[in-house]
N, C-alpha and C. Protein backbone atom coordinates (compact mmCIF):
# COMPACT_ATOMS: atom_id res chain seq x y z
N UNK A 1 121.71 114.07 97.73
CA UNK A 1 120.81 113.06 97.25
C UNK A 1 119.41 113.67 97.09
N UNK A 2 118.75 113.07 95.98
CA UNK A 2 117.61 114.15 95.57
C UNK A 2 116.28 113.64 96.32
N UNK A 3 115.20 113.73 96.18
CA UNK A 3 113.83 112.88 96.92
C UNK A 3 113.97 111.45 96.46
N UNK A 4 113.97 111.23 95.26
CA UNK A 4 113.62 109.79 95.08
C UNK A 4 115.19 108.87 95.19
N UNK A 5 115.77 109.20 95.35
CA UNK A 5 117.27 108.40 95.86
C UNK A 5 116.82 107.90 97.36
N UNK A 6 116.01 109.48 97.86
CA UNK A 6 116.25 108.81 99.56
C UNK A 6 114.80 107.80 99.43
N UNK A 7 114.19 108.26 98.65
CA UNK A 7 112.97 106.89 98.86
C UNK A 7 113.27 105.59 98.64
N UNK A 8 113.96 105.36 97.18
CA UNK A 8 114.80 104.04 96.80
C UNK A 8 115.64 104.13 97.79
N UNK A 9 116.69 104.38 98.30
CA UNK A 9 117.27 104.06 99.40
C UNK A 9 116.94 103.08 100.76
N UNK A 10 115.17 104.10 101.08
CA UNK A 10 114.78 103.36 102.18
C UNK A 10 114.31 102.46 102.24
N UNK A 11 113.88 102.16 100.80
CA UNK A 11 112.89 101.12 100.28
C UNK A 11 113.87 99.72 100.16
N UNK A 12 115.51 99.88 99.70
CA UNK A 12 115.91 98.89 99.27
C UNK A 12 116.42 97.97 100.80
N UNK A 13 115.85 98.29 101.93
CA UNK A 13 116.27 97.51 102.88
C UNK A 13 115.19 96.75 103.63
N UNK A 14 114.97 95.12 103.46
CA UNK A 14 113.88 94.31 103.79
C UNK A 14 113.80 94.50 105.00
N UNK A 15 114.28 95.12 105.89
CA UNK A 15 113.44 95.60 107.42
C UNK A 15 112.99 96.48 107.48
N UNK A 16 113.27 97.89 106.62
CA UNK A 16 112.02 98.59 106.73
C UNK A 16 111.15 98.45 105.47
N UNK A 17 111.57 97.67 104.72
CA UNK A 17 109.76 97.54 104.09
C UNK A 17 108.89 97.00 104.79
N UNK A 18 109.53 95.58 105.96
CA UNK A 18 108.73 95.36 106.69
C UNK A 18 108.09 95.72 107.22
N UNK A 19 109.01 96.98 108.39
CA UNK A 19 107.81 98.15 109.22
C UNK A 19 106.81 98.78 108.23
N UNK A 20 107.51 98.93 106.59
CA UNK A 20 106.65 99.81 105.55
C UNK A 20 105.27 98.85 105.98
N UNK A 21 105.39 97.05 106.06
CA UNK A 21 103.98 96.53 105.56
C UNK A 21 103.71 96.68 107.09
N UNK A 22 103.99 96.72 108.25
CA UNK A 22 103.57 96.89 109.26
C UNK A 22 102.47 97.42 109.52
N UNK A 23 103.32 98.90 109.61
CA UNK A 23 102.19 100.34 109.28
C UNK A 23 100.90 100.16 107.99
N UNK A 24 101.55 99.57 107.36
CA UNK A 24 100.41 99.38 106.06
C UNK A 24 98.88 98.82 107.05
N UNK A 25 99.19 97.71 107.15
CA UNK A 25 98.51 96.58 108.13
C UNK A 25 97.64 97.44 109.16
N UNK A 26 98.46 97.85 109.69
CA UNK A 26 98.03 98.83 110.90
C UNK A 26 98.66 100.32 111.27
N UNK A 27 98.08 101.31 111.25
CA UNK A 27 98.74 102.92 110.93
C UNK A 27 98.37 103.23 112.64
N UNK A 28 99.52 103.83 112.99
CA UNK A 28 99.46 104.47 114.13
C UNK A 28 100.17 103.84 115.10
N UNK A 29 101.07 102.84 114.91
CA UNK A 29 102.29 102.23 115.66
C UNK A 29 102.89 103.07 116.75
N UNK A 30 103.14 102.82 117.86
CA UNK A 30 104.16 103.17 118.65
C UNK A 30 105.62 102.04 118.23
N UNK A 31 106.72 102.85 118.62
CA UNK A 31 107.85 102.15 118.78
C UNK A 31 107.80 100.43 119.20
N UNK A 32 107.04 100.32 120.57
CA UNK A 32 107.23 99.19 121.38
C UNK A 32 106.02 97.93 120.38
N UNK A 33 104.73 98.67 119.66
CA UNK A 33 104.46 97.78 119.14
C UNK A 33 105.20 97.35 117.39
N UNK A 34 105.63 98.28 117.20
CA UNK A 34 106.42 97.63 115.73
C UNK A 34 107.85 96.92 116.37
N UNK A 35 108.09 96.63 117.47
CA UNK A 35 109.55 96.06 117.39
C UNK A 35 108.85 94.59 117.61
N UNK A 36 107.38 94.60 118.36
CA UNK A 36 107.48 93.01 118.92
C UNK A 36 107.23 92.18 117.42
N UNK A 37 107.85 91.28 118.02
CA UNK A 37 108.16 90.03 116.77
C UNK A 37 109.07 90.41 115.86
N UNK A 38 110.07 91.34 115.75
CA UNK A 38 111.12 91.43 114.92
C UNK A 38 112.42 90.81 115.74
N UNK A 39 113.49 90.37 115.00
CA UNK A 39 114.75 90.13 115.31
C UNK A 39 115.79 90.96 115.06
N UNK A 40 115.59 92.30 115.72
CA UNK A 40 115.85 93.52 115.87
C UNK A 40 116.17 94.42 117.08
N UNK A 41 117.38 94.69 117.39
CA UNK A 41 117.15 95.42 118.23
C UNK A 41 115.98 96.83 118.59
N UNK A 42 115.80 97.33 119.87
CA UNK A 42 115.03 98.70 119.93
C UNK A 42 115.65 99.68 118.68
N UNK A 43 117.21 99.85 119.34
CA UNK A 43 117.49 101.07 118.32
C UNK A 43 117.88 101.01 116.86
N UNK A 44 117.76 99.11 116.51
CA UNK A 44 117.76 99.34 115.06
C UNK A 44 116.62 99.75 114.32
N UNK A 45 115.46 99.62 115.18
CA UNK A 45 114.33 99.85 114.86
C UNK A 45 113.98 101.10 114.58
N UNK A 46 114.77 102.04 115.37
CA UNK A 46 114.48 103.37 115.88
C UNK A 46 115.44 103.93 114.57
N UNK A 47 116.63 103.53 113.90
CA UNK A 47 117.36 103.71 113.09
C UNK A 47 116.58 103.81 111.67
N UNK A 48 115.95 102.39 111.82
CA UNK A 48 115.46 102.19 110.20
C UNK A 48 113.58 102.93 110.23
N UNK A 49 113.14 103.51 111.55
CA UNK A 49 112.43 104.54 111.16
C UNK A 49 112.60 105.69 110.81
N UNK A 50 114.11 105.95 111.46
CA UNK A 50 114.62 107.41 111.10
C UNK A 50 114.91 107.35 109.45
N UNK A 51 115.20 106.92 108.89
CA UNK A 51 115.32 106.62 107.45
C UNK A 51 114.32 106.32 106.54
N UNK A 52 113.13 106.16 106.99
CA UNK A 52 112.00 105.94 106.61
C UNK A 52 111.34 107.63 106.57
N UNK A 53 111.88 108.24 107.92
CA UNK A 53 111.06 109.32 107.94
C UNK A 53 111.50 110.08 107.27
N UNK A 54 113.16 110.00 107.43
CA UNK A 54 113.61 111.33 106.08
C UNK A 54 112.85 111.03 104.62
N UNK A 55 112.90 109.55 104.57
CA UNK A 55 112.04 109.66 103.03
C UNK A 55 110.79 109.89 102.86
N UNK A 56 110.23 110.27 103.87
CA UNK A 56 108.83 110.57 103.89
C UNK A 56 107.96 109.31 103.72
N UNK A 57 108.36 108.22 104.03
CA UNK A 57 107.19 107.36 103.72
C UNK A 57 106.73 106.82 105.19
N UNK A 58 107.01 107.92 106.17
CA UNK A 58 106.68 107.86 107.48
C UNK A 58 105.95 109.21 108.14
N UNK A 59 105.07 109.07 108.69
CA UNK A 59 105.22 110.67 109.36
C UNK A 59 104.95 110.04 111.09
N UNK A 60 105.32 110.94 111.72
CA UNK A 60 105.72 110.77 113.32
C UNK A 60 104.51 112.00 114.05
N UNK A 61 103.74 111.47 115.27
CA UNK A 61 103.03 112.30 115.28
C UNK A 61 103.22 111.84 117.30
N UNK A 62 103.26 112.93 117.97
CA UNK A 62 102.93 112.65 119.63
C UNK A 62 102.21 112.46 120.00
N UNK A 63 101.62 111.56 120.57
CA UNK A 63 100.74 111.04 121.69
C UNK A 63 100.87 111.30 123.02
N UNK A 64 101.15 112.24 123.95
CA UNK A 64 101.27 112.12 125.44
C UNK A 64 103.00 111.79 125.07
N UNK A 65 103.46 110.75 125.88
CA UNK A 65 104.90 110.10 126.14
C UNK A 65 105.13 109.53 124.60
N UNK A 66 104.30 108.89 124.07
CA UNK A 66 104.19 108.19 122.87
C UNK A 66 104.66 108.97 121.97
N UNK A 67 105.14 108.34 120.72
CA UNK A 67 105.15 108.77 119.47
C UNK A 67 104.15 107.62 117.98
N UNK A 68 103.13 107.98 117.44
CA UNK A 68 103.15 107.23 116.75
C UNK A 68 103.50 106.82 115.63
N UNK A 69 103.54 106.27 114.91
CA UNK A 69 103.93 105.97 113.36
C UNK A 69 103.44 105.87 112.37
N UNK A 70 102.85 106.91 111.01
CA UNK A 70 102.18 106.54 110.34
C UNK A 70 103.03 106.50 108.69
N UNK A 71 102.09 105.45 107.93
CA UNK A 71 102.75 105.17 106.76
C UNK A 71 102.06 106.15 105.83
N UNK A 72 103.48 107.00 104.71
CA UNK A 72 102.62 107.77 103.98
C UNK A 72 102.60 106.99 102.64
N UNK A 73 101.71 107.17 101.90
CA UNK A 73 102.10 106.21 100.71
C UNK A 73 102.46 107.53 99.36
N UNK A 74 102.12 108.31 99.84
CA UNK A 74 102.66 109.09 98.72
C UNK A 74 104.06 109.18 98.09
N UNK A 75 104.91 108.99 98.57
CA UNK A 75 106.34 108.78 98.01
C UNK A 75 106.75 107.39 97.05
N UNK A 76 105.90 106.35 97.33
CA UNK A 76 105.69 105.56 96.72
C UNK A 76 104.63 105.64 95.36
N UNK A 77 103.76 105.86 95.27
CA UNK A 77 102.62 106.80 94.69
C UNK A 77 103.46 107.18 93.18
N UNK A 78 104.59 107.94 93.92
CA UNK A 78 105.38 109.09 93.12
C UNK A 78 106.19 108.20 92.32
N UNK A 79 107.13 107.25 92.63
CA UNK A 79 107.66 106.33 92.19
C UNK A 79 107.17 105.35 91.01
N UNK A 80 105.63 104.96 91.50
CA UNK A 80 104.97 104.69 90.71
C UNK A 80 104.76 105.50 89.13
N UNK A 81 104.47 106.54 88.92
CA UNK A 81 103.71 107.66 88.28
C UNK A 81 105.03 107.76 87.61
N UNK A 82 106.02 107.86 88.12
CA UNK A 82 107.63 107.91 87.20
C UNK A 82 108.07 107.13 86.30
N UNK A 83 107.77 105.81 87.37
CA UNK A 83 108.89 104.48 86.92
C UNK A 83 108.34 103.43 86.39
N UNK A 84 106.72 103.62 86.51
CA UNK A 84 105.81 102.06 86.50
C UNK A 84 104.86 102.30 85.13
N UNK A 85 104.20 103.22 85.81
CA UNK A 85 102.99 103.56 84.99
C UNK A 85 103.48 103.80 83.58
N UNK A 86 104.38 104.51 83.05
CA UNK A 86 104.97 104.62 81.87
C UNK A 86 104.82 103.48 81.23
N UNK A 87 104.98 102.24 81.57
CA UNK A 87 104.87 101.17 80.46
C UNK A 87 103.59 100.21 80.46
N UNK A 88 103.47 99.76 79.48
CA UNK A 88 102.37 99.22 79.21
C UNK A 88 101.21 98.50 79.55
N UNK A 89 100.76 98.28 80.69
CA UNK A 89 99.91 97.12 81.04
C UNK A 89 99.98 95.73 80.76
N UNK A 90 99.60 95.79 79.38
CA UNK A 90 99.87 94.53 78.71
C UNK A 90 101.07 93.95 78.77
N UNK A 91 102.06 94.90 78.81
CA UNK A 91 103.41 93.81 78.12
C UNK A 91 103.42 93.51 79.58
N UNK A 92 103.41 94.62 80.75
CA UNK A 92 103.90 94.34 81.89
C UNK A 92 103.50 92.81 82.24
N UNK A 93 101.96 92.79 82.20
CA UNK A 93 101.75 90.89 82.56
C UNK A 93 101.83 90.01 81.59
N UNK A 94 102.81 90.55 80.39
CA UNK A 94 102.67 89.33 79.81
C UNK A 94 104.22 89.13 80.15
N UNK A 95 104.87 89.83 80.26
CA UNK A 95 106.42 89.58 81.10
C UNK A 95 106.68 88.83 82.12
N UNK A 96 105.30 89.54 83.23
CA UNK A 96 105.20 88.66 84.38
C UNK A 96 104.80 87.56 84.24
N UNK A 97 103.41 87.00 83.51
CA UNK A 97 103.13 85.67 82.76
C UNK A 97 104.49 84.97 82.44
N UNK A 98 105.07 84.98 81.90
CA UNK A 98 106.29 84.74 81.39
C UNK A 98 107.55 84.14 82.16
N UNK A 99 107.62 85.19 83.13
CA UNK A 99 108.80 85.30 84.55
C UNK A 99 108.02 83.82 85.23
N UNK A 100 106.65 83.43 85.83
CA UNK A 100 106.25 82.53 86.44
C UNK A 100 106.13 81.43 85.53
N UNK A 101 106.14 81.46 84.47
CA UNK A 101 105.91 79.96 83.80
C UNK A 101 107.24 79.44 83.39
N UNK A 102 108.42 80.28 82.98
CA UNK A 102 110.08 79.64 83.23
C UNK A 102 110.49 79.75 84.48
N UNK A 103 110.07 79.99 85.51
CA UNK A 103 110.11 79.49 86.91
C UNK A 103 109.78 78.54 87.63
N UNK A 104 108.58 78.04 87.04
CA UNK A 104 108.00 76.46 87.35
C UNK A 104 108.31 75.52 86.31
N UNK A 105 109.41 76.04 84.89
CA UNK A 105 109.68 75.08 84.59
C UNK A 105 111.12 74.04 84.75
């Protein structure tokens, strides 16, 4: 699997985008504070960072006993610059314009 498989990969699972907005929110997480308030076990937590980190949109750094957690945004960044930016501005919100007004109707 190449770089951006494992990024889409990590990206397509709504618990770790969560930790993704976590870290966003706040950079430098230990383990014990990104689990409180999830409905998650410890080691699923510990799972769906490990998958985060192979994709790089994590980096892991020691503290003493600690480990902390930081969000990288560059892999995302990259995704962007590939997949996004290529198209138009305009059409993009006038699509999105579009998507919300046959949605409220």
């Amino acid at each position: 699997m190449n770089e951006i498989d494992t990024v889409f990969k990590a990206l397509a699972d709504p618990s770790r985008r969560e930790l993704l907005d976590r870290l966003h929110a706040q950079n430098g997480q230990t383990l014990t504070e990104l689990c409180r308030g999830l409905d998650m076990a410890r080691q699923s937590v510990t799972q769906h960072l490990g998958v985060l980190e192979d994709a790089n949109l994590i980096s892991v750094e020691r503290e003493g006993r600690s480990k902390l957690h930081y969000f990288n945004a560059v892999p995302i960044h990259e995704i962007y610059e590939r997949w996004i930016r290529k198209f138009e501005r305009d059409r993009l919100d006038a699509l999105s314009a579009l998507k919300t007004k046959l949605e409220r109707s």
